[in-house]
Protein backbone atom coordinates (compact mmCIF):
# COMPACT_ATOMS: atom_id res chain seq x y z
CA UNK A 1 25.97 107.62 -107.25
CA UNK A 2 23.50 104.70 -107.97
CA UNK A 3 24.34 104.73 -111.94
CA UNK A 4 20.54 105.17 -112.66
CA UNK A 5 18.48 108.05 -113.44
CA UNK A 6 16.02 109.73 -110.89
CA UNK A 7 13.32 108.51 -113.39
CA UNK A 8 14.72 104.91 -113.06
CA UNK A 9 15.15 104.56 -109.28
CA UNK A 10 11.30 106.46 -108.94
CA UNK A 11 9.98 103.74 -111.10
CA UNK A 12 11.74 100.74 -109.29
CA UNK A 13 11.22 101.81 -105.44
CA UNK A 14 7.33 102.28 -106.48
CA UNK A 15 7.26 98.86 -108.18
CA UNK A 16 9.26 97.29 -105.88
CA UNK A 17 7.01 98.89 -102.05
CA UNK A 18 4.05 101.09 -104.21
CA UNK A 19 5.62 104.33 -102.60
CA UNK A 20 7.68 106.93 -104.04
CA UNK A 21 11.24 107.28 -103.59
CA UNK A 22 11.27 110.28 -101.27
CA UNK A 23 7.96 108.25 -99.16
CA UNK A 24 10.94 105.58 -98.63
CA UNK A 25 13.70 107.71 -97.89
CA UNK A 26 11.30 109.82 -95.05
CA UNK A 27 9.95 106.15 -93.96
CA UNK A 28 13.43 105.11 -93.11
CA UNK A 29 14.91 108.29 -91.47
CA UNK A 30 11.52 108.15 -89.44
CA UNK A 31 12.37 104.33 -88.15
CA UNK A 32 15.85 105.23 -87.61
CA UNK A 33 14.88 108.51 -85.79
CA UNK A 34 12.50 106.22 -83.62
CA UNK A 35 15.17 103.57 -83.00
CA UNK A 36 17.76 106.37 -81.95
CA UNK A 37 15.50 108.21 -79.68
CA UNK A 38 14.52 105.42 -77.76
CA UNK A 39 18.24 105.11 -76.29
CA UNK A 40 18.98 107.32 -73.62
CA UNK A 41 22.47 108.51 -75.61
CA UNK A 42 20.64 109.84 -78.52
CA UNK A 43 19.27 113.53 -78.11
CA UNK A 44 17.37 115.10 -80.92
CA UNK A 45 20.09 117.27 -81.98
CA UNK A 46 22.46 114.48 -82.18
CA UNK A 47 20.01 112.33 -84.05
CA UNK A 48 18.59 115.01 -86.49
CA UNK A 49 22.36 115.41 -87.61
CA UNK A 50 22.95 111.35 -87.61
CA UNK A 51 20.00 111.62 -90.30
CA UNK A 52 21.20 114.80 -92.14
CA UNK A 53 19.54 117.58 -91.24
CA UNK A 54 21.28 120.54 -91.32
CA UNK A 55 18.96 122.15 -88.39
CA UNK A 56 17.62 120.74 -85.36
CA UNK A 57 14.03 122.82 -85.61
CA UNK A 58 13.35 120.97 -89.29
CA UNK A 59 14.50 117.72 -88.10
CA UNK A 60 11.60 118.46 -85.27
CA UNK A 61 8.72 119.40 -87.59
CA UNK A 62 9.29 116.90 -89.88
CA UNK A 63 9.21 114.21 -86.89
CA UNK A 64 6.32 116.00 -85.29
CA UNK A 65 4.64 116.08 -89.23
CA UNK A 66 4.85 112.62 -89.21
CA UNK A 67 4.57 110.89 -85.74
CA UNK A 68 2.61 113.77 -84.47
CA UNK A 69 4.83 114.41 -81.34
CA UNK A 70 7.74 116.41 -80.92
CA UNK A 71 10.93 114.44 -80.87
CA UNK A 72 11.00 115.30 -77.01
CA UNK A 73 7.33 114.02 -76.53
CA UNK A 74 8.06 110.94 -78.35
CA UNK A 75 11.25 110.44 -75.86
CA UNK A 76 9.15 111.24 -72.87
CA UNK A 77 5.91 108.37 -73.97
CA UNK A 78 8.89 105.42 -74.63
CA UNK A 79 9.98 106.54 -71.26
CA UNK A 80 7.07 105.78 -69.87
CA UNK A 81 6.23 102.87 -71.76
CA UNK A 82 9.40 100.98 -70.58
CA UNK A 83 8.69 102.09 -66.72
């Protein structure tokens, strides 16, 4: 879809941030699944499928993996935060 090769778009996302391509991908679905689960609309079913996960239960490991909260913890802290 990009016209390059997976070899070509590897070698220019780690020269251009010094991270592989699937780091950036997961580093953007993770600030996008932050962003969306700070608004009170968003639940973590409706956000795991915004981001393309074809089950809710991966889309909450791989949060949990890398924010170390479920995506219902991490709703519950902002909560708290912005009280």
């Amino acid at each position: 879809m990009l016209g390059c090769s997976v070899r070509t778009l590897s070698r220019a996302a780690r020269a251009a941030t010094g991270k592989g391509t699937r780091e950036v991908i997961n580093d953007r679905r993770l600030l996008e699944a932050r962003r969306l689960l700070g608004h009170d609309q968003w639940t973590a079913r409706a956000v795991a499928a915004h981001l393309g996960f074809t089950d809710t239960a991966n889309f909450g490991r791989f949060f949990h993996h890398h924010v170390g909260l479920t995506p219902a913890a991490y709703t519950a802290h902002r909560a708290a935060l912005d009280s």
